[in-house]
C-alpha atoms as a PDB file:
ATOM      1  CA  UNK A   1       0.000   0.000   0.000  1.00  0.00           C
ATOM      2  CA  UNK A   2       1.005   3.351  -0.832  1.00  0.00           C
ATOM      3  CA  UNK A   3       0.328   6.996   0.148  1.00  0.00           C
ATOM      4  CA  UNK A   4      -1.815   9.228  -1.638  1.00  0.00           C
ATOM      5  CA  UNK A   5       0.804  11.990  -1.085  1.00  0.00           C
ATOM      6  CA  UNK A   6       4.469  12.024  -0.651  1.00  0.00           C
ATOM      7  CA  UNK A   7       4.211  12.470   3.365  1.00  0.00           C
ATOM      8  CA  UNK A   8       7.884  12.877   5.031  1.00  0.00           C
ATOM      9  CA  UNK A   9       7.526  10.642   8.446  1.00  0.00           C
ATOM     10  CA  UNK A  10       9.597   9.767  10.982  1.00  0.00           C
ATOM     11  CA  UNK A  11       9.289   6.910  13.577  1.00  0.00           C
ATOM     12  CA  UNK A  12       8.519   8.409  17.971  1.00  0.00           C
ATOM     13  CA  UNK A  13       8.424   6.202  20.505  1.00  0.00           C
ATOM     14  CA  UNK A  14       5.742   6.804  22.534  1.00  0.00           C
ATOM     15  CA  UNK A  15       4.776   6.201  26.512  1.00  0.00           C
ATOM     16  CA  UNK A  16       1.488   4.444  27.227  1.00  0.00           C
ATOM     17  CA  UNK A  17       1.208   3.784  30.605  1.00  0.00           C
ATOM     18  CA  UNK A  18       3.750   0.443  31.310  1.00  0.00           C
ATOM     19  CA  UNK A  19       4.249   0.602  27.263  1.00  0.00           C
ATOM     20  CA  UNK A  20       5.864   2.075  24.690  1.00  0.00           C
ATOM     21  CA  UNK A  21       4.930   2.373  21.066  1.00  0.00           C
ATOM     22  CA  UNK A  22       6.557   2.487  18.014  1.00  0.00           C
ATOM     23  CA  UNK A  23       4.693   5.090  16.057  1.00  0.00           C
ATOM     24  CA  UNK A  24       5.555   6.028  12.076  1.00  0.00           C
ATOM     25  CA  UNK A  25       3.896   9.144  11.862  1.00  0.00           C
ATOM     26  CA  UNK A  26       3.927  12.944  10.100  1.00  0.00           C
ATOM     27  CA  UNK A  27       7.345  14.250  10.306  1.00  0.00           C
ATOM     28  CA  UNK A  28       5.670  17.796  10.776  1.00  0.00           C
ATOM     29  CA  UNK A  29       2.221  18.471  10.216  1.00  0.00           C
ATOM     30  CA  UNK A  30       2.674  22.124   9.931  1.00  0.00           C
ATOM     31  CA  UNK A  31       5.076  21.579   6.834  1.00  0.00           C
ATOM     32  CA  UNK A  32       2.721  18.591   5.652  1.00  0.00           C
ATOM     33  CA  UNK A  33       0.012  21.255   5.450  1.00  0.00           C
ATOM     34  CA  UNK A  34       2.523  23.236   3.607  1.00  0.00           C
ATOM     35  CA  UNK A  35       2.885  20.985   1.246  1.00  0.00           C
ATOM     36  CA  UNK A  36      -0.315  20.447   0.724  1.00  0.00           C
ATOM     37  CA  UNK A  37      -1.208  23.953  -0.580  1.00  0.00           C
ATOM     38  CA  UNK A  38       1.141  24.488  -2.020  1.00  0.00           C
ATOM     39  CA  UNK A  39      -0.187  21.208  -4.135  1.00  0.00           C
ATOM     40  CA  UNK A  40      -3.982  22.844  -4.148  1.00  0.00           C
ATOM     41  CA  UNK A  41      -2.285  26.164  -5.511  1.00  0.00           C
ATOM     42  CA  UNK A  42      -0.518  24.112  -8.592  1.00  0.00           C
ATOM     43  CA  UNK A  43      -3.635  21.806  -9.457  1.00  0.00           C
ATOM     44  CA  UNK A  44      -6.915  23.361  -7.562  1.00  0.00           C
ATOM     45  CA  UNK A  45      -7.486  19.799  -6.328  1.00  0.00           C
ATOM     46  CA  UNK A  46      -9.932  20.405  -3.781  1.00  0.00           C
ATOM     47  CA  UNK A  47     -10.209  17.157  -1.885  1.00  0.00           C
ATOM     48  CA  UNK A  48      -6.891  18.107  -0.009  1.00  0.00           C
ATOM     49  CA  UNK A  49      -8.361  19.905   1.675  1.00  0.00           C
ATOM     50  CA  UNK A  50     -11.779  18.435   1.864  1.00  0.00           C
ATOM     51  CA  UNK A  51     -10.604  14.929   2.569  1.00  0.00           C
ATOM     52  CA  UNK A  52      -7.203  14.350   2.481  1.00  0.00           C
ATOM     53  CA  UNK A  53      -5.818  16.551   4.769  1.00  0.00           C
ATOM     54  CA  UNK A  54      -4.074  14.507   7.092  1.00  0.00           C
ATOM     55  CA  UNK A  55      -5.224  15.585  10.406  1.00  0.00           C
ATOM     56  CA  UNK A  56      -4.711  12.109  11.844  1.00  0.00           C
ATOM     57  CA  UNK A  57      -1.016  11.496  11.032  1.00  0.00           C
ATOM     58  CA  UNK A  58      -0.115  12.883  14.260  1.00  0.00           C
ATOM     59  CA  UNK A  59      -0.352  11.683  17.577  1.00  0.00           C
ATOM     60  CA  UNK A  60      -3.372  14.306  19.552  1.00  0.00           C
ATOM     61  CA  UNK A  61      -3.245  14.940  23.540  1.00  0.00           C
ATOM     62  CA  UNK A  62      -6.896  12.858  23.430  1.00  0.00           C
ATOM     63  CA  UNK A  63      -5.632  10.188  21.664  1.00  0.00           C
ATOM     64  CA  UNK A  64      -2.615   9.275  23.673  1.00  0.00           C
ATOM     65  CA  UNK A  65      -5.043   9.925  26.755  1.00  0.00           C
ATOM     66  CA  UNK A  66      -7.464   7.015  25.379  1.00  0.00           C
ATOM     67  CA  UNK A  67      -4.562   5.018  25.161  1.00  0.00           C
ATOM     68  CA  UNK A  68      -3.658   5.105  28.450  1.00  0.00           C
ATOM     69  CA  UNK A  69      -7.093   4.207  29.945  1.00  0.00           C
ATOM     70  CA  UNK A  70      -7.193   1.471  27.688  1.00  0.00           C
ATOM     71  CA  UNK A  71      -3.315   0.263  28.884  1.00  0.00           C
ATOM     72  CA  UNK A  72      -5.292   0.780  32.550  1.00  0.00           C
ATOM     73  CA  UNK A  73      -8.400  -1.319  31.540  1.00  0.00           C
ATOM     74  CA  UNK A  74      -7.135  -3.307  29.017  1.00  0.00           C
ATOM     75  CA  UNK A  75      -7.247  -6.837  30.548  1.00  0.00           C
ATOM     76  CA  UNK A  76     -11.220  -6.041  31.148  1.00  0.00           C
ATOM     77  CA  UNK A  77     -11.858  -6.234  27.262  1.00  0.00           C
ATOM     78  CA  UNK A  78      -8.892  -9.389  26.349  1.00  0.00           C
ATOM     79  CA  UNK A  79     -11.191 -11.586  24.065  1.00  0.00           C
ATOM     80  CA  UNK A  80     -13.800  -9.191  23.566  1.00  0.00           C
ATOM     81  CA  UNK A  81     -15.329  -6.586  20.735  1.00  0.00           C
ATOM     82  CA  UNK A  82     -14.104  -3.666  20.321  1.00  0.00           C
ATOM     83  CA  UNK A  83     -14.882  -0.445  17.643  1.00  0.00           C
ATOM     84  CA  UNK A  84     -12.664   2.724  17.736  1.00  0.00           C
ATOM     85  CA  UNK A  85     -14.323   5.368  15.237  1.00  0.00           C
ATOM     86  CA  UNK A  86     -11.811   8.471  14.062  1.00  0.00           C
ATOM     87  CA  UNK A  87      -9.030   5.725  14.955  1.00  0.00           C
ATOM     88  CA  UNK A  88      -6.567   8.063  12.997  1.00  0.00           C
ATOM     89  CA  UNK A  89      -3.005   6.786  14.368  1.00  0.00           C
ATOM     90  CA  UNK A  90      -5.213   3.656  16.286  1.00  0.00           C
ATOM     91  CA  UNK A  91      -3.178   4.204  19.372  1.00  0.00           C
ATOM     92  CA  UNK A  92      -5.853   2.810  21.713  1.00  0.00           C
ATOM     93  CA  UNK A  93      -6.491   0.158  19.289  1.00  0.00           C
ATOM     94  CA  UNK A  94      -3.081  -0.934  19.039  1.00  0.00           C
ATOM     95  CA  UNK A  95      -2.584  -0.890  22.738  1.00  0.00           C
ATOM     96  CA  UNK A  96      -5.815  -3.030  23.177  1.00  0.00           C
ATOM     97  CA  UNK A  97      -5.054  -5.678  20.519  1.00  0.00           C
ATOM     98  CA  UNK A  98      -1.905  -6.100  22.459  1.00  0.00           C
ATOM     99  CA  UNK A  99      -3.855  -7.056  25.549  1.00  0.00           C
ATOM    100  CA  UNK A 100      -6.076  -9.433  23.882  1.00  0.00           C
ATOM    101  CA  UNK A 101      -9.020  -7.856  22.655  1.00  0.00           C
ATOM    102  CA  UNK A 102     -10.520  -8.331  18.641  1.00  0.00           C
ATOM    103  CA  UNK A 103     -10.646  -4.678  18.184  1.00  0.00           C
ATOM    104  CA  UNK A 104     -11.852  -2.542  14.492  1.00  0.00           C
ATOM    105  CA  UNK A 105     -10.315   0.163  14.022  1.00  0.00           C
ATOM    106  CA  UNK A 106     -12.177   2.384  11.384  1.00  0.00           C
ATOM    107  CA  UNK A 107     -11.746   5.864   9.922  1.00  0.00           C
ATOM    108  CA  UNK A 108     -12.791   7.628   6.458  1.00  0.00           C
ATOM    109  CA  UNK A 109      -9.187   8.790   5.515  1.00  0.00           C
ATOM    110  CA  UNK A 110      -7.398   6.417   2.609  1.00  0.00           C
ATOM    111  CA  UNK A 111      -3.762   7.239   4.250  1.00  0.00           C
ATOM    112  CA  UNK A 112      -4.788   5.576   7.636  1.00  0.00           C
ATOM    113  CA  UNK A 113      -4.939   2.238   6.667  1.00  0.00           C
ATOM    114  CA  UNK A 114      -1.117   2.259   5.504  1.00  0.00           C
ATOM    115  CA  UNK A 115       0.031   4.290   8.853  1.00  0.00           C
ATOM    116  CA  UNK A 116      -1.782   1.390  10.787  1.00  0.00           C
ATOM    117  CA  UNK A 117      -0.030  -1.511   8.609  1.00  0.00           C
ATOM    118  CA  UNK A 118       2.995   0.159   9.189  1.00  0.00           C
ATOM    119  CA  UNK A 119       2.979   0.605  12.888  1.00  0.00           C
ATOM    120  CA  UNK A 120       1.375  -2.648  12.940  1.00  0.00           C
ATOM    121  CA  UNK A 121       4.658  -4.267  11.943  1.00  0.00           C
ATOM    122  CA  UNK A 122       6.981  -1.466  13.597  1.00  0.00           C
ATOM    123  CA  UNK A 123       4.913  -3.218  17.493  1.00  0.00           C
ATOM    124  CA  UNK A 124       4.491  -6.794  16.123  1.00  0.00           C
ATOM    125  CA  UNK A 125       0.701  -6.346  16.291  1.00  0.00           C
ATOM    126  CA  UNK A 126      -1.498  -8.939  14.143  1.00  0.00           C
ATOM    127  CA  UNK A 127      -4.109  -6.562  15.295  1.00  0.00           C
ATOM    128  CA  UNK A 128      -6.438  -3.964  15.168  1.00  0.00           C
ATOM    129  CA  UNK A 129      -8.171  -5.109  11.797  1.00  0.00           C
ATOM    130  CA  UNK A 130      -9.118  -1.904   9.321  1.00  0.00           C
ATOM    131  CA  UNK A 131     -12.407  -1.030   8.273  1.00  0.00           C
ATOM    132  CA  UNK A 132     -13.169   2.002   6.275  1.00  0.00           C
ATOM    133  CA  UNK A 133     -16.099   4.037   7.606  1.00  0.00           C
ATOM    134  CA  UNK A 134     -17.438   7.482   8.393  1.00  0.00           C
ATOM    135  CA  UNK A 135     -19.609   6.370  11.369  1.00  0.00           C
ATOM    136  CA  UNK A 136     -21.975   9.365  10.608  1.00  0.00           C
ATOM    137  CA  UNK A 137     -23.140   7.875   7.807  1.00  0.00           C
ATOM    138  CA  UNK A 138     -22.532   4.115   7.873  1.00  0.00           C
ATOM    139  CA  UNK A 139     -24.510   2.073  10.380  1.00  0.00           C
ATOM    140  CA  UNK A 140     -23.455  -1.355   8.545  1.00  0.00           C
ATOM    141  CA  UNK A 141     -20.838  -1.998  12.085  1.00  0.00           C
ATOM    142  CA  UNK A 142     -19.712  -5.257  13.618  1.00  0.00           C
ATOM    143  CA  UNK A 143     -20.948  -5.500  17.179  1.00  0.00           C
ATOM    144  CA  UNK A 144     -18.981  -4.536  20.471  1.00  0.00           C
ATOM    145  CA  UNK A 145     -19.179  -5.080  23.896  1.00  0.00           C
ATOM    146  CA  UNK A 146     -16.599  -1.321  23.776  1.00  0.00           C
ATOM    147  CA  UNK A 147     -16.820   1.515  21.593  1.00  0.00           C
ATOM    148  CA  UNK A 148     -14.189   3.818  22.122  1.00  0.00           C
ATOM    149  CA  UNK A 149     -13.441   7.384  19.899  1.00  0.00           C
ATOM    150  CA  UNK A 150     -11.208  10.730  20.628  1.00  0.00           C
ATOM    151  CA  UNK A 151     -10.753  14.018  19.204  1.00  0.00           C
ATOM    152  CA  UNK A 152     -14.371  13.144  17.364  1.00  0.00           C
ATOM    153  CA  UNK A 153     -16.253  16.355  18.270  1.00  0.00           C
ATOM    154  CA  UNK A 154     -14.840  19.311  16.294  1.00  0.00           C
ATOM    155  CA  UNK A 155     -17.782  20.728  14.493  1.00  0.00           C
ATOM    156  CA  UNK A 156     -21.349  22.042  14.917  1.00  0.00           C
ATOM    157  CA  UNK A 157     -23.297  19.390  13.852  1.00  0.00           C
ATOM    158  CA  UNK A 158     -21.064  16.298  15.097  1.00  0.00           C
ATOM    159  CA  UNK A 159     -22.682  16.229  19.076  1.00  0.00           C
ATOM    160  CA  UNK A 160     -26.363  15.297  17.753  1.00  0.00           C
ATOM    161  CA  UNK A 161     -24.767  13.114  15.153  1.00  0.00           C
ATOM    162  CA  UNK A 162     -22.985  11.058  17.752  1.00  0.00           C
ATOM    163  CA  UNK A 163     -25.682  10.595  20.106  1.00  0.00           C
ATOM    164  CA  UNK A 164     -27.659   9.708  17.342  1.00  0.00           C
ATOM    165  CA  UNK A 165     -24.737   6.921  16.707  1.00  0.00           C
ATOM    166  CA  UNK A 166     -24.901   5.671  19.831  1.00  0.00           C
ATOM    167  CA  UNK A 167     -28.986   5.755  19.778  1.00  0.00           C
ATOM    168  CA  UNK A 168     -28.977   3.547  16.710  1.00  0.00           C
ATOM    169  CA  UNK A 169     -25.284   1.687  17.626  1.00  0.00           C
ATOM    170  CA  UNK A 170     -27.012  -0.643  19.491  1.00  0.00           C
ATOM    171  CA  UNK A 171     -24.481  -3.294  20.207  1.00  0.00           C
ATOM    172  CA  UNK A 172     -22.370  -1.464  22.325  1.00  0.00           C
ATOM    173  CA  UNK A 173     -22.012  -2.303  26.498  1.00  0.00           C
ATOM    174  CA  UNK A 174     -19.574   1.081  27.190  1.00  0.00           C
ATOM    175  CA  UNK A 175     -17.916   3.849  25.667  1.00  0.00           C
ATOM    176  CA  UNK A 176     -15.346   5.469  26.262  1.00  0.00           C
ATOM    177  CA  UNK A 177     -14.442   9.123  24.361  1.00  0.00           C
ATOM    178  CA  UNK A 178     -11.705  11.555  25.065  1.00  0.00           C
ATOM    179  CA  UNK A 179     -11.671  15.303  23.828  1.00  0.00           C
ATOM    180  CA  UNK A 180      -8.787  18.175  24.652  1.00  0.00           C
ATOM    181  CA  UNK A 181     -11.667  20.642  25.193  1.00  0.00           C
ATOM    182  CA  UNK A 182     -12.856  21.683  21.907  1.00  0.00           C
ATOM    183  CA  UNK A 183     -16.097  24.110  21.911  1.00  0.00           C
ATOM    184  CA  UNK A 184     -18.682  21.646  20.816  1.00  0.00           C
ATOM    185  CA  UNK A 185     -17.374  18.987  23.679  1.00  0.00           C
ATOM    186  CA  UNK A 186     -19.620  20.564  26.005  1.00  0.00           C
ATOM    187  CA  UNK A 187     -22.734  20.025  24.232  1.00  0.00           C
ATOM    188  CA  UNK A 188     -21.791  16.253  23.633  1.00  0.00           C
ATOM    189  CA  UNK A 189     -21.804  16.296  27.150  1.00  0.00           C
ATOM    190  CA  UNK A 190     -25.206  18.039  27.516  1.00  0.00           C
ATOM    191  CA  UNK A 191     -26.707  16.028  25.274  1.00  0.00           C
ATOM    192  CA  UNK A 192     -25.394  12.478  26.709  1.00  0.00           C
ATOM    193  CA  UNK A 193     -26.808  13.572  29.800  1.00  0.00           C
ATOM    194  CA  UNK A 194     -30.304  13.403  28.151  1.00  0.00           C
ATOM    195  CA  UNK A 195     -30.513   9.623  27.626  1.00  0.00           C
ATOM    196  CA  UNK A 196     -30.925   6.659  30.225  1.00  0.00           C
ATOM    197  CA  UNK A 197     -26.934   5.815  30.190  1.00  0.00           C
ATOM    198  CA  UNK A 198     -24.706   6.331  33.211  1.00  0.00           C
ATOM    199  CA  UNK A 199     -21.929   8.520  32.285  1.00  0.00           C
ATOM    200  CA  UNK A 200     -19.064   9.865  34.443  1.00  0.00           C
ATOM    201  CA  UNK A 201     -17.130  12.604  33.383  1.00  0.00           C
ATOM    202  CA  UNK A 202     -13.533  13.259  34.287  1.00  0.00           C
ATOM    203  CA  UNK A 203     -10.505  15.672  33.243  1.00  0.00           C
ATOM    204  CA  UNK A 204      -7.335  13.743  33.074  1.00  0.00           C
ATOM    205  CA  UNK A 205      -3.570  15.711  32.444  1.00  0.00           C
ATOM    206  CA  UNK A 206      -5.682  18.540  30.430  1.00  0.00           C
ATOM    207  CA  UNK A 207      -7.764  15.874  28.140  1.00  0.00           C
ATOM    208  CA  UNK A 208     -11.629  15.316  28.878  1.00  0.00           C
ATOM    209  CA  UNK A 209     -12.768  11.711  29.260  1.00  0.00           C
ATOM    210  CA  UNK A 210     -16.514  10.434  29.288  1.00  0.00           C
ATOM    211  CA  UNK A 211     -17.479   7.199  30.279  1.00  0.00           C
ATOM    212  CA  UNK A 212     -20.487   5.627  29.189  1.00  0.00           C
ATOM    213  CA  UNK A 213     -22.748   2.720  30.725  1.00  0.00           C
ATOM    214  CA  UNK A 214     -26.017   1.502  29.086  1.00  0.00           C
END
């Protein structure tokens, strides 16, 4: 598999808990971003902007934070379902398939896929699988016990969609979802509190977590 762009990347080790992980990811996403319009000012190709910008080839604050809970909790799920939406760099899914757990790891971008093969390899993971999938479309999911997602909630419209998700999602046992404090988390919040699920809400090293119970 090959990029859709000529990304520069460079291999970080990164702390999870008791673990470390070998991640290949964007050398520098300001320069990738760069790059990229400069690209959009030579051709006018729109979709770099309005689906291949590669938001996810870094490692975010609320992704590394899902990690870690999952390193905590992690033997809880070993042999069980698990679906990470947004999985961009798949760091909790990565840590999770390395406890045990069948874990999907899905996400809408095409470069994901090959980061995830790559780091795969780089952490001698057989797992997370891949499945391609904007969850606020798509309801065609496998089932799981855990569905997990961070750094989801970024525009207007995304905290009805996800409840609406998670209405329909019906599979799911618990969720877990971690957000660095972006203006529409709040209303996620709101909203969750609205249906019959027991949520707890805590603030972790500067990164939001919400915990989910049907």
């Amino acid at each position: 598999m090959e990029f859709s762009f000529p990304f520069e990347t460079s291999v970080e080790k990164i702390a999870i808990g008791g673990t470390a992980l070998e991640i290949e990811r964007l050398k520098s996403l300001d320069e990738t971003i760069d790059a990229f319009f400069a690209e959009y000012e030579r051709t006018n190709r729109a979709e770099l902007f309005e689906g291949l910008c590669p938001y996810f080839g870094v490692p975010w604050p609320a992704g590394v934070a899902l990690a870690k809970k999952m390193e905590r909790e992690g033997k809880n799920w070993s042999g069980r379902d698990v679906l990470e939406i947004g999985c961009g760099l798949a760091l909790p899914s990565m840590i999770l398939a390395r406890h045990g757990a069948f874990v999907t790891a899905t996400d809408l971008h095409p470069d994901v896929p090959v980061f995830l093969e790559k780091n795969k390899q780089l952490n001698r993971l057989s797992g997370p699988e891949y499945l391609f999938l904007d969850w606020r479309q798509s309801r065609l999911l496998p089932e799981a016990a855990l569905l997990i997602g961070s750094d989801i909630v970024y525009d207007r419209q995304q905290p009805p969609e996800l409840v609406k998700f998670l209405r329909e999602y019906l599979p799911w046992k618990e969720a877990v979802f971690t957000d660095p404090g972006r203006p529409y988390w709040e209303a996620f919040v709101n909203l969750v509190k609205q249906e019959a699920w027991r949520a707890e809400e805590e603030l972790v090293d500067g990164v939001f977590l919400l915990h989910l119970r049907r």
